[in-house]
C-alpha atoms as a PDB file:
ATOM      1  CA  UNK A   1      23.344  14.220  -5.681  1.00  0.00           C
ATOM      2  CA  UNK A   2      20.175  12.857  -6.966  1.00  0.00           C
ATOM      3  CA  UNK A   3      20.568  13.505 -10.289  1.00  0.00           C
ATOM      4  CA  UNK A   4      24.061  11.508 -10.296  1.00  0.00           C
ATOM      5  CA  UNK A   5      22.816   8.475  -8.097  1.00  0.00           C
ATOM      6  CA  UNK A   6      19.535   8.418 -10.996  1.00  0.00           C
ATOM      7  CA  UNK A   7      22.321   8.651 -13.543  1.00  0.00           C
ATOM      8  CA  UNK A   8      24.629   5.491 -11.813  1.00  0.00           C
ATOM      9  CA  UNK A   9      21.537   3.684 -11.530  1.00  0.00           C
ATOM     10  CA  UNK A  10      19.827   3.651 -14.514  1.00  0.00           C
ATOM     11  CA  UNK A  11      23.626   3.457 -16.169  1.00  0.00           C
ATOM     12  CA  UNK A  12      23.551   0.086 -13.910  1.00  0.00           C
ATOM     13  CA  UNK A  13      20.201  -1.234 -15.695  1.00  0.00           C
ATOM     14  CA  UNK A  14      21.444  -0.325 -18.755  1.00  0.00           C
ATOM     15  CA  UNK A  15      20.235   2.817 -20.199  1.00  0.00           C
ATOM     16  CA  UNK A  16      22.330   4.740 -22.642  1.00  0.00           C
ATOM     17  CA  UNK A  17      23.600   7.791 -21.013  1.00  0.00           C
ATOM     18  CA  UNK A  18      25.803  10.004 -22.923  1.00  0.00           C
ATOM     19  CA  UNK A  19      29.555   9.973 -21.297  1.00  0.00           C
ATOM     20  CA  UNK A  20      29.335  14.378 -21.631  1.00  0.00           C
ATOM     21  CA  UNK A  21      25.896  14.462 -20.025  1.00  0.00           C
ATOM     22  CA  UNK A  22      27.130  11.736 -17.390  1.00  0.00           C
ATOM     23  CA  UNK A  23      30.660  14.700 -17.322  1.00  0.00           C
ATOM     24  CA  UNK A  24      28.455  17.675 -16.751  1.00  0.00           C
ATOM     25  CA  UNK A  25      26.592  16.393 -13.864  1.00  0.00           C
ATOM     26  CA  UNK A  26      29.621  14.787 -12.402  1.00  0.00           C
ATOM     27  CA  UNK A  27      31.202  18.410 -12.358  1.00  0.00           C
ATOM     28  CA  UNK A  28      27.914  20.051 -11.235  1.00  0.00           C
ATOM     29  CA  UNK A  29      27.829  17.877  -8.475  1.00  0.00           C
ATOM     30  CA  UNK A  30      31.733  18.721  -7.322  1.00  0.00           C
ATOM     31  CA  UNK A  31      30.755  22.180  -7.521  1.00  0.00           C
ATOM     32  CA  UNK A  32      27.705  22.312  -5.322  1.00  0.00           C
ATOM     33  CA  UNK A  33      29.010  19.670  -3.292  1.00  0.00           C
ATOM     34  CA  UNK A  34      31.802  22.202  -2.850  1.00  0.00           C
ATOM     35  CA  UNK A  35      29.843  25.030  -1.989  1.00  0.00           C
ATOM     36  CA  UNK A  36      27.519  23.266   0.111  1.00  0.00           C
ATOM     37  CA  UNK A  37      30.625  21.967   2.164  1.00  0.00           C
ATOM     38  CA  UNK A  38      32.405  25.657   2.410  1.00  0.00           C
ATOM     39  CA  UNK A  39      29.347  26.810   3.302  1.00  0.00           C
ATOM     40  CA  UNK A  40      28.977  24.574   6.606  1.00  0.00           C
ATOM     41  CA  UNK A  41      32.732  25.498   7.386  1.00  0.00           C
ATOM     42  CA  UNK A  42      31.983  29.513   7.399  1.00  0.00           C
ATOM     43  CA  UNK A  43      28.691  28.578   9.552  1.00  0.00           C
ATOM     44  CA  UNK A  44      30.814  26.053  11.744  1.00  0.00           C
ATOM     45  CA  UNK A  45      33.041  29.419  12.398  1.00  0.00           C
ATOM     46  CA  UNK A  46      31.051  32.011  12.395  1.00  0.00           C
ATOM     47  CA  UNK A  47      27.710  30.936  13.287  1.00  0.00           C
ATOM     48  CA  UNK A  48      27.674  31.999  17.008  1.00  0.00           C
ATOM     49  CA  UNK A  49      23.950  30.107  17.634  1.00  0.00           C
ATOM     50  CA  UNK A  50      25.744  26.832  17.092  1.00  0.00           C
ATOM     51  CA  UNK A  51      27.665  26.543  20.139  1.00  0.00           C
ATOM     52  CA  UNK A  52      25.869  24.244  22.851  1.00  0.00           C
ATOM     53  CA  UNK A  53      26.610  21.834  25.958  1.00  0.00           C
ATOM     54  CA  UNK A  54      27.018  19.013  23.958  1.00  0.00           C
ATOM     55  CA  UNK A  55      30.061  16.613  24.946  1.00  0.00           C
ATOM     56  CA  UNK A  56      32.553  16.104  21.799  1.00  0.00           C
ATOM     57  CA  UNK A  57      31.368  15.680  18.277  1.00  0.00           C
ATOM     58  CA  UNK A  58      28.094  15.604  19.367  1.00  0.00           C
ATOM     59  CA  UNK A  59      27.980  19.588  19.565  1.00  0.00           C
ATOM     60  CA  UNK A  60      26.258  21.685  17.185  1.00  0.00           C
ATOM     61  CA  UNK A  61      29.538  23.688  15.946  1.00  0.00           C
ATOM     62  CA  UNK A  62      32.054  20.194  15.898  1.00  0.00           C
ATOM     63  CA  UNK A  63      29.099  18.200  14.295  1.00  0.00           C
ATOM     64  CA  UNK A  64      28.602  20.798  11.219  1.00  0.00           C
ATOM     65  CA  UNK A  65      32.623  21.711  11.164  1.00  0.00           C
ATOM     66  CA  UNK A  66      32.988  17.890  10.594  1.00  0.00           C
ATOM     67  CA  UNK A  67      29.847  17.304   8.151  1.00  0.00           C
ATOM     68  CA  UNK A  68      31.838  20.146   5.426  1.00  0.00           C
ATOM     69  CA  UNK A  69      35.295  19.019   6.630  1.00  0.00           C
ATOM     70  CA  UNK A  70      34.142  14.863   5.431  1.00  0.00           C
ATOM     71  CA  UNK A  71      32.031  16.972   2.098  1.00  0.00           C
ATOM     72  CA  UNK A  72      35.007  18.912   0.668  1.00  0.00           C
ATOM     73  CA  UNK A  73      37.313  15.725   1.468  1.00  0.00           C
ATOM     74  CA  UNK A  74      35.352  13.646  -0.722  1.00  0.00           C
ATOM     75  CA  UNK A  75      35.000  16.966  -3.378  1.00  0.00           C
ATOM     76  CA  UNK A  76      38.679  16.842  -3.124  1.00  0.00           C
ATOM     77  CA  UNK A  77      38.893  12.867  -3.785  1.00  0.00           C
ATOM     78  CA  UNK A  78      36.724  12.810  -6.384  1.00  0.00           C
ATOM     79  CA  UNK A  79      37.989  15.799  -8.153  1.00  0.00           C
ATOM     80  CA  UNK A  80      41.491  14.802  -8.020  1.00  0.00           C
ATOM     81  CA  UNK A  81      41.243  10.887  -8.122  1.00  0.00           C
ATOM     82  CA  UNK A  82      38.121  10.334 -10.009  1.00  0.00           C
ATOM     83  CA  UNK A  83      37.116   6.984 -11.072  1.00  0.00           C
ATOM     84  CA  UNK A  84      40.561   6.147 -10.699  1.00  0.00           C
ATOM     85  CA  UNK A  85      41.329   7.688 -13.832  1.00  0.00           C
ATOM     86  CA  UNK A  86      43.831  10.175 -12.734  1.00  0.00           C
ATOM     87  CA  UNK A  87      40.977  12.618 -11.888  1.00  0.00           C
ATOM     88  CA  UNK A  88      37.051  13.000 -12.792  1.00  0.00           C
ATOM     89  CA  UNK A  89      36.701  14.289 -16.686  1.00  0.00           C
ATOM     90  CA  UNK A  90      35.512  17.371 -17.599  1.00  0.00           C
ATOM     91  CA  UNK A  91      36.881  18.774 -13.780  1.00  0.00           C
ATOM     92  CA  UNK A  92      39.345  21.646 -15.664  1.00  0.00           C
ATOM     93  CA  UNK A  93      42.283  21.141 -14.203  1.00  0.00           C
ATOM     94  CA  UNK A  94      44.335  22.878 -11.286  1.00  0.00           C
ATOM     95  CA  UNK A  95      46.571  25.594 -11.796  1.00  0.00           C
ATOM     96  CA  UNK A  96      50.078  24.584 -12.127  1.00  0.00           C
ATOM     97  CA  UNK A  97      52.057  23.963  -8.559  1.00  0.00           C
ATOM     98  CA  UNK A  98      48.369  23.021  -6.737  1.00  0.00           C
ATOM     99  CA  UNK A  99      49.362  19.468  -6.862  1.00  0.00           C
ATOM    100  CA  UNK A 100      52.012  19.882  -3.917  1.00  0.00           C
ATOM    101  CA  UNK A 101      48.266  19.825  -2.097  1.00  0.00           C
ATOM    102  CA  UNK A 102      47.302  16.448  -3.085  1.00  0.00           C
ATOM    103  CA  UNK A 103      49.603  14.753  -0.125  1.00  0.00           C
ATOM    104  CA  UNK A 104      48.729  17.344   2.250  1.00  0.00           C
ATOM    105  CA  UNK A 105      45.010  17.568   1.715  1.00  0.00           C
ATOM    106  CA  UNK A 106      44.865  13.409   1.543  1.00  0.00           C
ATOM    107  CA  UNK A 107      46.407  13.370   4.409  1.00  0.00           C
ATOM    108  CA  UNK A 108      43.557  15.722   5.742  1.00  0.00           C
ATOM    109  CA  UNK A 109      41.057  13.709   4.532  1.00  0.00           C
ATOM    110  CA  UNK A 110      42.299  10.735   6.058  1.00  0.00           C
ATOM    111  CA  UNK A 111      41.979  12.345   9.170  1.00  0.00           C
ATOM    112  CA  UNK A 112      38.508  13.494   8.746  1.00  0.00           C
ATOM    113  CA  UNK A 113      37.359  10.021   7.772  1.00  0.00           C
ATOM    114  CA  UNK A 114      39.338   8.281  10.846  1.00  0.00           C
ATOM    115  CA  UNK A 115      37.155  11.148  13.339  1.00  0.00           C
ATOM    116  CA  UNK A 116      33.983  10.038  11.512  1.00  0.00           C
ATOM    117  CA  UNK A 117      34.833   6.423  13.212  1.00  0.00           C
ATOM    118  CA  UNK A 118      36.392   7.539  16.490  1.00  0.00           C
ATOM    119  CA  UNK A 119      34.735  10.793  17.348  1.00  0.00           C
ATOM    120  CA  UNK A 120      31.108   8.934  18.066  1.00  0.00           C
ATOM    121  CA  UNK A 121      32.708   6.747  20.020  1.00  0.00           C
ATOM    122  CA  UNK A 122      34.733   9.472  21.717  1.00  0.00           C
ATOM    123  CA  UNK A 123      31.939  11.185  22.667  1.00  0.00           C
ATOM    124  CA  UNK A 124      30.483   8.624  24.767  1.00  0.00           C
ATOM    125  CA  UNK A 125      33.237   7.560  26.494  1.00  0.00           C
END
């Protein structure tokens, strides 16, 4: 995440930054953002020291089942969408029929992002 944000800011003050370097990270980043995120879903379900008392998203297991749900939405977006591009370069691309997903899964991730602005207030009502 670093790396890229260096990347998009020194690409912002001008430095020359090869468009395959700029590819490689972009990929490396949707793959460890990946993992990262389907690793806090297995903990979120598996991870039986997580549970607490905790009202709504404010509880351990909710609160790292939504952190990976929001990090594999926007691994998802950013995959499939890109830079509005029709998808980020150098990402090879799905197997044929996994686009039936896109609606699906956008529709997912619309979801997720609403909870990230209704769950905190949720919780304290």
């Amino acid at each position: 995440g670093l790396l890229l944000a260096g990347l998009n800011v020194g690409g912002a003050f001008g430095m020359s930054i090869g468009s395959e370097d700029y590819e490689r990270v972009l990929v490396a980043g949707l793959f460890f953002g990946a993992l990262s995120s389907s690793s806090g879903v297995l903990q979120a379900l598996s991870d039986s020291d997580l549970p607490d008392r905790r009202p709504g998203l404010a509880a351990e297991a909710r609160l790292v089942g939504f952190y990976a749900a929001w990090g594999l939405a926007t691994v998802w977006l950013t995959a499939r969408l890109g830079a509005g591009l029709g998808g980020a370069a150098g990402v090879p691309p799905f197997p044929i029929g996994l686009e039936v997903l896109d609606v699906p899964v956008c529709v997912l991730c619309v979801g997720v992002f609403l909870l990230g602005a209704a769950g905190p207030l949720l919780t304290l009502a």
